[in-house]
PDB file of N, CA and C in Angstrom:
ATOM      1  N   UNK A   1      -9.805 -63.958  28.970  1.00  0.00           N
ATOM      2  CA  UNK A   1      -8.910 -63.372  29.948  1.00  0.00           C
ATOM      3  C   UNK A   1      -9.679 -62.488  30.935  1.00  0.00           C
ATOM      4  N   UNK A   2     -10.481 -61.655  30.458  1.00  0.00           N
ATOM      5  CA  UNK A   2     -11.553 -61.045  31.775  1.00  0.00           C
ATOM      6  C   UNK A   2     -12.191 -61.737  31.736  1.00  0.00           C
ATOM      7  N   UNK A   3     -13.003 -62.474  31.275  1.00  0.00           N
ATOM      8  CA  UNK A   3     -13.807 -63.356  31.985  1.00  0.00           C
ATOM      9  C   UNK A   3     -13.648 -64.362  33.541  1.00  0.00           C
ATOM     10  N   UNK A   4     -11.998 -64.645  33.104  1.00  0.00           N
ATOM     11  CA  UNK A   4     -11.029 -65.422  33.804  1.00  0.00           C
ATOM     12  C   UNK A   4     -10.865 -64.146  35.055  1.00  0.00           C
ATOM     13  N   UNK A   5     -10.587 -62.992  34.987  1.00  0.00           N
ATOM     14  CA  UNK A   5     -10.206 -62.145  36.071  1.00  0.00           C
ATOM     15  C   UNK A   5     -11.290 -61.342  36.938  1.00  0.00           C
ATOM     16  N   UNK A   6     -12.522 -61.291  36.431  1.00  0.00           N
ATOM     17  CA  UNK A   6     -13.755 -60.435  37.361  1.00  0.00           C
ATOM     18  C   UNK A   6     -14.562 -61.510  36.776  1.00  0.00           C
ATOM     19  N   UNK A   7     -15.129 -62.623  36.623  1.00  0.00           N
ATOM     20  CA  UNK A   7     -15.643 -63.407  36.456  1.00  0.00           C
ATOM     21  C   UNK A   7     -16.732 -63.404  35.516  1.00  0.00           C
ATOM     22  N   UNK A   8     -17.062 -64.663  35.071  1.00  0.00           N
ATOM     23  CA  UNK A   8     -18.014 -65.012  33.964  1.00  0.00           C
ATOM     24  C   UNK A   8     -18.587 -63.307  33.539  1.00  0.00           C
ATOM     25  N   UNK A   9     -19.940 -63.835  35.147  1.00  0.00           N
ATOM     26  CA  UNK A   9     -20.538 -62.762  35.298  1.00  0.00           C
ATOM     27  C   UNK A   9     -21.049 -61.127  34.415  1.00  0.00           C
ATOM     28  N   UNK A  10     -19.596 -60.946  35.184  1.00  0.00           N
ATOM     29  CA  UNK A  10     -19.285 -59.649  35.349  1.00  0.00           C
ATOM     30  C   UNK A  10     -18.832 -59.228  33.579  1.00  0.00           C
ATOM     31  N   UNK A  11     -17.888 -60.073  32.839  1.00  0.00           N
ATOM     32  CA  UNK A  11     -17.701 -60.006  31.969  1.00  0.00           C
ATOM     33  C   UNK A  11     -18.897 -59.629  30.810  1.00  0.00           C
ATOM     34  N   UNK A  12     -19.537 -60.327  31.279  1.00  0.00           N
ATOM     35  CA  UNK A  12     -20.842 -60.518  30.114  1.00  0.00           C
ATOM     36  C   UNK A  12     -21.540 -59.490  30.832  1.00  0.00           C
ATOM     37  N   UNK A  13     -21.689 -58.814  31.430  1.00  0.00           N
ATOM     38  CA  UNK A  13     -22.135 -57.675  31.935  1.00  0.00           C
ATOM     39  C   UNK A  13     -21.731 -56.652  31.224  1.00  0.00           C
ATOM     40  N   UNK A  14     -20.090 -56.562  31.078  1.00  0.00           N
ATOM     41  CA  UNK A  14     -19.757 -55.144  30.556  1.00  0.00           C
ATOM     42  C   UNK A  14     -19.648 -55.497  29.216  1.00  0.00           C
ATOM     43  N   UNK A  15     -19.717 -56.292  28.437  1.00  0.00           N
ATOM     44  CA  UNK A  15     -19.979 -56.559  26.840  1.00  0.00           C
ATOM     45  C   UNK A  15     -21.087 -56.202  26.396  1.00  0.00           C
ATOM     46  N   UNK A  16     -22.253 -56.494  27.519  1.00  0.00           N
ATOM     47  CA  UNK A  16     -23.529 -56.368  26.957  1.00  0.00           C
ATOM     48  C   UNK A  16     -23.525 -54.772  27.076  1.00  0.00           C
ATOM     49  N   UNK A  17     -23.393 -54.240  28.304  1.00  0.00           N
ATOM     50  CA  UNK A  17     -22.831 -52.667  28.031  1.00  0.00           C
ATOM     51  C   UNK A  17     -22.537 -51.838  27.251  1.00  0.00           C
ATOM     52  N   UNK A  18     -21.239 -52.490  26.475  1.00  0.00           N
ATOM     53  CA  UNK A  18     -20.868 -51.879  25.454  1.00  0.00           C
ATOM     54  C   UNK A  18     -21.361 -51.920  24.410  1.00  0.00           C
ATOM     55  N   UNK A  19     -22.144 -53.191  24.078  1.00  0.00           N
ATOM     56  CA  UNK A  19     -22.722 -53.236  23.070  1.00  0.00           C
ATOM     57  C   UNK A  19     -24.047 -52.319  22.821  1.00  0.00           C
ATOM     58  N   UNK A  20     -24.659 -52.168  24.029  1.00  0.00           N
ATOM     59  CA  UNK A  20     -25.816 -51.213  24.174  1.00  0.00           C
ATOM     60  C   UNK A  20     -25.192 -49.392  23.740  1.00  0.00           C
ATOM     61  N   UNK A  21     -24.026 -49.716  24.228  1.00  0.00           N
ATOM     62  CA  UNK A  21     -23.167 -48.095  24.003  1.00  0.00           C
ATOM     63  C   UNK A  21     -23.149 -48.343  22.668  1.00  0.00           C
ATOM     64  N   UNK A  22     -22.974 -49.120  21.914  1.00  0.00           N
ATOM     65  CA  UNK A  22     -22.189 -48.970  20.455  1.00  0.00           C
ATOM     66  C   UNK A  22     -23.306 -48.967  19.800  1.00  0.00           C
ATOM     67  N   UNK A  23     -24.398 -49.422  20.026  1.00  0.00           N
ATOM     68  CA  UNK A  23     -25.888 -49.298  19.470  1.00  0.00           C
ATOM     69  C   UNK A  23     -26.525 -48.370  19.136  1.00  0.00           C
ATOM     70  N   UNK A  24     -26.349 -47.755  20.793  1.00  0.00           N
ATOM     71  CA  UNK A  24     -26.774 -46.175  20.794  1.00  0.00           C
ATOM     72  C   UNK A  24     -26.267 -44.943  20.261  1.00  0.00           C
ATOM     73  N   UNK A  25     -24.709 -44.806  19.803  1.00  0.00           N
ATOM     74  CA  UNK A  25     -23.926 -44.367  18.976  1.00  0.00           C
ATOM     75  C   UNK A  25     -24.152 -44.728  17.817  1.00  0.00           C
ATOM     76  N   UNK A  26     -24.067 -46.141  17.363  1.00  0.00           N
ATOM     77  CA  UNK A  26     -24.593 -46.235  15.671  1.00  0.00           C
ATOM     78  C   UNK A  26     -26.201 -45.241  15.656  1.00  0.00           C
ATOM     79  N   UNK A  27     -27.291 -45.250  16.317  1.00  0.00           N
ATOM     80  CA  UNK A  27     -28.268 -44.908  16.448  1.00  0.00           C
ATOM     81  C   UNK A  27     -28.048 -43.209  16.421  1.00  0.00           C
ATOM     82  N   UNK A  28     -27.207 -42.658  16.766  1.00  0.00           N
ATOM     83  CA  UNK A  28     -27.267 -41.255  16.876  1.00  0.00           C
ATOM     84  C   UNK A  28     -26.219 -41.015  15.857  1.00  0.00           C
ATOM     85  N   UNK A  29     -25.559 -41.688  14.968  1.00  0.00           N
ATOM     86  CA  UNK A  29     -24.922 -41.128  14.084  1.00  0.00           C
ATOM     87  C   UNK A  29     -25.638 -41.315  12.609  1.00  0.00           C
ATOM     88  N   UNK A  30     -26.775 -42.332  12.822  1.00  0.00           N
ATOM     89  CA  UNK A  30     -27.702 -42.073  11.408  1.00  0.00           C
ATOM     90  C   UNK A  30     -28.411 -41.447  11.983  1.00  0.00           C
ATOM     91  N   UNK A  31     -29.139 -40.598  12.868  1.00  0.00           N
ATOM     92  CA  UNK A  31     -29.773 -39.940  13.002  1.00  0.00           C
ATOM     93  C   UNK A  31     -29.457 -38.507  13.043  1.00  0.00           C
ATOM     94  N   UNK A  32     -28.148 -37.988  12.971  1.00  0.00           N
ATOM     95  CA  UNK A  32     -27.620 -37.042  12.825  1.00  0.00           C
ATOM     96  C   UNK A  32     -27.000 -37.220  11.350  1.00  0.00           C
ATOM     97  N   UNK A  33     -27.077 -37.910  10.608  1.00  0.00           N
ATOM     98  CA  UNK A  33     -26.840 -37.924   8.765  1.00  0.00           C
ATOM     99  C   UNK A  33     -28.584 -37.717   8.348  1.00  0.00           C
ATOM    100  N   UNK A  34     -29.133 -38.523   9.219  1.00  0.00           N
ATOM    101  CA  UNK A  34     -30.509 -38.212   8.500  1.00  0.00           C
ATOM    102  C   UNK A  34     -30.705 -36.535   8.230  1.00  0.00           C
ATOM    103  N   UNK A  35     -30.540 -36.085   9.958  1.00  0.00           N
ATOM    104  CA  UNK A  35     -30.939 -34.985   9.849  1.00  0.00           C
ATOM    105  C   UNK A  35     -30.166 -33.796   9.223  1.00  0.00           C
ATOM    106  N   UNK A  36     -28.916 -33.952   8.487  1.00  0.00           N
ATOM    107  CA  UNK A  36     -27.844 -33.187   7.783  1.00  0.00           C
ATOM    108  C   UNK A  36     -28.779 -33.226   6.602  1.00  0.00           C
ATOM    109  N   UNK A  37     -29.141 -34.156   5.969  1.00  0.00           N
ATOM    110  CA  UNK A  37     -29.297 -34.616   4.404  1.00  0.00           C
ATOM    111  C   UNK A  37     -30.838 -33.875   4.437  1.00  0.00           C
ATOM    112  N   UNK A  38     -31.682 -34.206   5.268  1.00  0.00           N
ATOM    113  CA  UNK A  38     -32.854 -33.359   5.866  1.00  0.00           C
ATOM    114  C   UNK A  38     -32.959 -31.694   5.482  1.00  0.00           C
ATOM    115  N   UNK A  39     -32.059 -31.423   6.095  1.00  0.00           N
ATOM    116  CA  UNK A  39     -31.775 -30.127   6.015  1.00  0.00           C
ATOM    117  C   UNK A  39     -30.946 -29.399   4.748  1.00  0.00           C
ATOM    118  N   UNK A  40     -29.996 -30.010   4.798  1.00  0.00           N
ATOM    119  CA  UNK A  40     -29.923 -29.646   2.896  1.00  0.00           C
ATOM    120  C   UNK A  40     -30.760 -29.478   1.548  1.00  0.00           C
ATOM    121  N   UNK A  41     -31.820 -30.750   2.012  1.00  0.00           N
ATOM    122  CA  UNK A  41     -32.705 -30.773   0.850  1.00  0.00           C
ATOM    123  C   UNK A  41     -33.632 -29.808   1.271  1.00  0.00           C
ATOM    124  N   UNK A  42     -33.968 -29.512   2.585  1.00  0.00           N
ATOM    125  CA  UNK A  42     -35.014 -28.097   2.888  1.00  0.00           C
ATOM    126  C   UNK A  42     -34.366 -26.809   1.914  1.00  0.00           C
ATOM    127  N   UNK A  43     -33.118 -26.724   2.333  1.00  0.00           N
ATOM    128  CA  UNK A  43     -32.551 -25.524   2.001  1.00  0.00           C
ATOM    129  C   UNK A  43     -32.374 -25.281   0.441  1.00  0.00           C
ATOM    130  N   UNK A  44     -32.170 -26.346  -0.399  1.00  0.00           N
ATOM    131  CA  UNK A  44     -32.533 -26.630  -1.742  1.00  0.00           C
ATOM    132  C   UNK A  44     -34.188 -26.515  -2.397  1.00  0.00           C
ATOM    133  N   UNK A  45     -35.018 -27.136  -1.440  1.00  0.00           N
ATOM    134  CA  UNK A  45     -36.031 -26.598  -1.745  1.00  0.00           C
ATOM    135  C   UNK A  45     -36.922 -25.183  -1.618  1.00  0.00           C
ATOM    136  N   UNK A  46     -36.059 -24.795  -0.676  1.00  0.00           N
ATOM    137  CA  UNK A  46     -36.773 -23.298  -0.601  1.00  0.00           C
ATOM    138  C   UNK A  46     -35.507 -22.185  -1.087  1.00  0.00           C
ATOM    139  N   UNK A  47     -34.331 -22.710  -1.781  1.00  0.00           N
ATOM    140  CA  UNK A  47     -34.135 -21.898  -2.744  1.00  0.00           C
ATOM    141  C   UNK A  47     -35.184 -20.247  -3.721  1.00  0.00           C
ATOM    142  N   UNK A  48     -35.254 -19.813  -3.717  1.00  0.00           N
ATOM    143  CA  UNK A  48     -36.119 -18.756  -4.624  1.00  0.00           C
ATOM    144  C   UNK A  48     -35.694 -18.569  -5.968  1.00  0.00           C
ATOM    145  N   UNK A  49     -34.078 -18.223  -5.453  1.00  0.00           N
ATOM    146  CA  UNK A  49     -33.032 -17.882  -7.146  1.00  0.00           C
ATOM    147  C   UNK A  49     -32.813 -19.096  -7.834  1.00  0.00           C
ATOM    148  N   UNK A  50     -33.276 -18.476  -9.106  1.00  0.00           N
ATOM    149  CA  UNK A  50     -33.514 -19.892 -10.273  1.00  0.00           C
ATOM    150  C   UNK A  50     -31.754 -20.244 -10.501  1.00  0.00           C
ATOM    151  N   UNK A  51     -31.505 -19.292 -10.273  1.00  0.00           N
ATOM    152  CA  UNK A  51     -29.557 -19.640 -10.592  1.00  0.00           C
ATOM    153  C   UNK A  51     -29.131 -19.895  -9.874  1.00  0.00           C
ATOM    154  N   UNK A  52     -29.717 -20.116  -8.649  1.00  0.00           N
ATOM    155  CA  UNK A  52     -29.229 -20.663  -7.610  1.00  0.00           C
ATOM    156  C   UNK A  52     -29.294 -22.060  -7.520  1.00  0.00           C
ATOM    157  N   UNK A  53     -30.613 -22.212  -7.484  1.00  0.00           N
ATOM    158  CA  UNK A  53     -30.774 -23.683  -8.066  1.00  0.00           C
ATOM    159  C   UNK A  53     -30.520 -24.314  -9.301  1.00  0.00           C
ATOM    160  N   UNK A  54     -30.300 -23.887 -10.550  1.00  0.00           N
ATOM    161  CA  UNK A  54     -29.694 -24.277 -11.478  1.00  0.00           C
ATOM    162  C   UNK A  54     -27.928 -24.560 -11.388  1.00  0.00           C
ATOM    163  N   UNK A  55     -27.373 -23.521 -10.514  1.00  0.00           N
ATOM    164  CA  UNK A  55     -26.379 -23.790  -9.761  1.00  0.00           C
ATOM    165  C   UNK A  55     -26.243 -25.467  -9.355  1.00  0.00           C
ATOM    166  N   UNK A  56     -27.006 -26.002  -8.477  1.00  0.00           N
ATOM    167  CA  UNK A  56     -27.324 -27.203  -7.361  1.00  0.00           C
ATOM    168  C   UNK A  56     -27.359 -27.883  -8.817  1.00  0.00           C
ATOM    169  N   UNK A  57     -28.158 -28.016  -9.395  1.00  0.00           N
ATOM    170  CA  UNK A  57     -28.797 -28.999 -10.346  1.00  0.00           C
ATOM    171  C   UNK A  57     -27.711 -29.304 -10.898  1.00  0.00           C
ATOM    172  N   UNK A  58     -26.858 -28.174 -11.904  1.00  0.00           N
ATOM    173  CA  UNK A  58     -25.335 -28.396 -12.524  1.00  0.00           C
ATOM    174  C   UNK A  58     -24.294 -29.266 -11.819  1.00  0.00           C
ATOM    175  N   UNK A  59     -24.221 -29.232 -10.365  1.00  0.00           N
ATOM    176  CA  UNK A  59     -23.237 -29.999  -9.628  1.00  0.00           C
ATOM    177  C   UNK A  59     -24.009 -31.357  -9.986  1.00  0.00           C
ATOM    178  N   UNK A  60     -25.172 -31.406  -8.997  1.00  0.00           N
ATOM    179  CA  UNK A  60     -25.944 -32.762  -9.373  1.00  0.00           C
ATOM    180  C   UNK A  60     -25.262 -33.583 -10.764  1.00  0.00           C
ATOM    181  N   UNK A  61     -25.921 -33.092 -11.625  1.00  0.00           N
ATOM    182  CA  UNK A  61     -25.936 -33.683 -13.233  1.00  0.00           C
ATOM    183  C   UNK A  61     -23.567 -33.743 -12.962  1.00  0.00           C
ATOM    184  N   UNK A  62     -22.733 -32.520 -12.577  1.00  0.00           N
ATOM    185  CA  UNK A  62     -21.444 -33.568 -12.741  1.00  0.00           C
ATOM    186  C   UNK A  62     -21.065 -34.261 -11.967  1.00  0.00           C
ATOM    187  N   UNK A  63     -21.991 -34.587 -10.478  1.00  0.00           N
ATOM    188  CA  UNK A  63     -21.993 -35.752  -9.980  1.00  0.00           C
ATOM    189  C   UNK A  63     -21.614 -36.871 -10.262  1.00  0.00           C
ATOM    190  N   UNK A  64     -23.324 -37.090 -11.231  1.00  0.00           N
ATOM    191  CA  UNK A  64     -23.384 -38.068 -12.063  1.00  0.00           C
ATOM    192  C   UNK A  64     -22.618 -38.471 -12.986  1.00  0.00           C
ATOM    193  N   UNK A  65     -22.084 -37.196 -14.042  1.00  0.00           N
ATOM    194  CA  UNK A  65     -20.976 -37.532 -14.822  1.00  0.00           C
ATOM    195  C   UNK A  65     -19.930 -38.300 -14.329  1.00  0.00           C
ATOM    196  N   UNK A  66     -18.981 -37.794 -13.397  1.00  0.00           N
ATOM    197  CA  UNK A  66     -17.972 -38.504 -12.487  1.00  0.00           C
ATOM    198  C   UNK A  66     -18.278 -39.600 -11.732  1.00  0.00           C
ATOM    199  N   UNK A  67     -17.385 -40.773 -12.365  1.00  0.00           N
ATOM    200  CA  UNK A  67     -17.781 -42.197 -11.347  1.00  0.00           C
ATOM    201  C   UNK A  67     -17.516 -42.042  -9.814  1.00  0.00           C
ATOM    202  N   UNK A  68     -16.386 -41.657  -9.213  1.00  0.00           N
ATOM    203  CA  UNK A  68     -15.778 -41.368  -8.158  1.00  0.00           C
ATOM    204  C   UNK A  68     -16.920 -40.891  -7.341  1.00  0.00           C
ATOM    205  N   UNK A  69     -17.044 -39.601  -7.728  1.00  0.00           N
ATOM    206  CA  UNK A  69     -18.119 -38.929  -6.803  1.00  0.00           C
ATOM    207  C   UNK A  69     -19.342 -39.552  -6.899  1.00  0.00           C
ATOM    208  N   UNK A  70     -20.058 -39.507  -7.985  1.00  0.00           N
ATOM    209  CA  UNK A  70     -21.020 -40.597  -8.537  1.00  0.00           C
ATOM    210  C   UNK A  70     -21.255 -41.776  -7.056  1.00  0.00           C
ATOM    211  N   UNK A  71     -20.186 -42.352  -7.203  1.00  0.00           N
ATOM    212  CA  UNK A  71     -20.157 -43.510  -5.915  1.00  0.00           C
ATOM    213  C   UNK A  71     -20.162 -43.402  -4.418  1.00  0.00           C
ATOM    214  N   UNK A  72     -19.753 -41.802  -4.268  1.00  0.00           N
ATOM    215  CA  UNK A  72     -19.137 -41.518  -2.891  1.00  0.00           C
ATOM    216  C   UNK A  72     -20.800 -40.816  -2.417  1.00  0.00           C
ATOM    217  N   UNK A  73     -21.506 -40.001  -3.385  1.00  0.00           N
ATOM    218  CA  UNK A  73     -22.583 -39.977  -3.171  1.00  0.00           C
ATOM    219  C   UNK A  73     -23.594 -40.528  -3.055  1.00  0.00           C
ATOM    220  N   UNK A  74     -23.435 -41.764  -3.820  1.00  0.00           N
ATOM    221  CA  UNK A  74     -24.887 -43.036  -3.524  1.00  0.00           C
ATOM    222  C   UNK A  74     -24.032 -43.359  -1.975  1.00  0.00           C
ATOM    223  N   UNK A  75     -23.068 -43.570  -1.915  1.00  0.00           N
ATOM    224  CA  UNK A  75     -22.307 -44.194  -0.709  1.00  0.00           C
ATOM    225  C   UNK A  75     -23.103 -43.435   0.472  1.00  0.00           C
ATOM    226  N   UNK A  76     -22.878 -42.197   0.310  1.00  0.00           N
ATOM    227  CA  UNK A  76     -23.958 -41.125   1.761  1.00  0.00           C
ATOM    228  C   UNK A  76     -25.091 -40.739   1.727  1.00  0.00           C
ATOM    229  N   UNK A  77     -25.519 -40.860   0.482  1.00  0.00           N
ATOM    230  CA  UNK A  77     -26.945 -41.082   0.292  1.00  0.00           C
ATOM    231  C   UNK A  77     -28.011 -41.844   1.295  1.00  0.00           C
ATOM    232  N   UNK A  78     -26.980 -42.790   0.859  1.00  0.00           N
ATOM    233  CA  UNK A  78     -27.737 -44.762   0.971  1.00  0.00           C
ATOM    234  C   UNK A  78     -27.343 -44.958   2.535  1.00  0.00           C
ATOM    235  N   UNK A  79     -26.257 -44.030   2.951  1.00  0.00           N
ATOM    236  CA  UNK A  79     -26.097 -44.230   4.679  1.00  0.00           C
ATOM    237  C   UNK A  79     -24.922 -45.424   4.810  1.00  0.00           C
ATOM    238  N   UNK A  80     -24.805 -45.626   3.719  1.00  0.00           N
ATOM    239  CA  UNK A  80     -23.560 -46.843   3.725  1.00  0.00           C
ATOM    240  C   UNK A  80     -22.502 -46.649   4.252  1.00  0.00           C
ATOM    241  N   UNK A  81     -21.742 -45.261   3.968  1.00  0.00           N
ATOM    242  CA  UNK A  81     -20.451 -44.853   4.221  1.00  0.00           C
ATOM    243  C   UNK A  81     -20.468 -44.340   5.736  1.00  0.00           C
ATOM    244  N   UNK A  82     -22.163 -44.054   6.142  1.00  0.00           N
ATOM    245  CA  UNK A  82     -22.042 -43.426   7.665  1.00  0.00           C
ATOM    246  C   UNK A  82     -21.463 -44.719   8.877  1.00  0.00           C
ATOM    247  N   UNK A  83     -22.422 -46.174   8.181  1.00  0.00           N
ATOM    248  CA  UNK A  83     -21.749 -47.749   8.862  1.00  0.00           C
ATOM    249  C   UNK A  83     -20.684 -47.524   8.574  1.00  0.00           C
ATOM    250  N   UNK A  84     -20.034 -47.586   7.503  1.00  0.00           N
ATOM    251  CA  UNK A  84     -18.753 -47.894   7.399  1.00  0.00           C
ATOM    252  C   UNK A  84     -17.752 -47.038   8.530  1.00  0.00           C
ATOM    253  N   UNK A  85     -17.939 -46.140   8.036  1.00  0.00           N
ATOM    254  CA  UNK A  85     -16.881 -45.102   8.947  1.00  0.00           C
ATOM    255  C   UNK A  85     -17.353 -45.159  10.649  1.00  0.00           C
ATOM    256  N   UNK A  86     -18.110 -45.722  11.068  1.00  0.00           N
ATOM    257  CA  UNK A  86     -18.508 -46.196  12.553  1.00  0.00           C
ATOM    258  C   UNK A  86     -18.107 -47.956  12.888  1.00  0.00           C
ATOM    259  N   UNK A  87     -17.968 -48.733  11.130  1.00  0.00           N
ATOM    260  CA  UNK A  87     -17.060 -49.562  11.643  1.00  0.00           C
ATOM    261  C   UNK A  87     -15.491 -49.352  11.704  1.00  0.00           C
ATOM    262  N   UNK A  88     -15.062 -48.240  11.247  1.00  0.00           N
ATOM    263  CA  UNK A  88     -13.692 -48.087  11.599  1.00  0.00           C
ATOM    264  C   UNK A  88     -13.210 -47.708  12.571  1.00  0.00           C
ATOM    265  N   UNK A  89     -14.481 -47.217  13.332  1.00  0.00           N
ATOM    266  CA  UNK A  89     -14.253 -46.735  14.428  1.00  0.00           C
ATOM    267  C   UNK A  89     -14.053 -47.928  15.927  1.00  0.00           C
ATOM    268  N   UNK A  90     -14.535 -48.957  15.225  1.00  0.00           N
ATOM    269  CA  UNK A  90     -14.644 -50.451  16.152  1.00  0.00           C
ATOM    270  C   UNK A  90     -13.751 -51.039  15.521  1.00  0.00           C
TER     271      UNK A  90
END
């Protein structure tokens, strides 16, 4: 139907467009999870207080216990859930 109304052309012009837009958005939204997850683990590592970090570690380990979370965390870990939720967005 646009192809049919601003021609071939033009059509395939603004697809390729968008697709370059949607590229560059997938591209800046793992790169802004990278750099979240980046920065958490800095801030975990330069922890000082042992109870602080034993704190972190305790969540960790009921992470793992719990399937749910367990999953939702390999899910953002792994960057999976960051695609996903950018394909819902398409």
């Amino acid at each position: 139907m646009v192809a049919h109304a601003c021609g071939c052309a033009t059509a395939s012009r603004i697809a390729q467009k968008h697709q370059r837009e949607r590229e560059s958005e997938n591209a800046n939204q793992a790169f802004d999870t990278v750099q979240a997850q980046a920065l958490h683990n800095r801030q975990i590592l330069n922890v000082t207080y042992d109870a602080k970090r034993q704190q972190y570690y305790g969540e960790l380990r009921a992470t793992v216990d719990d399937l749910d979370k367990h999953r939702a965390y390999l899910m953002r870990s792994s960057m999976i859930q960051s695609l996903r939720d950018l394909e819902a967005v398409y």
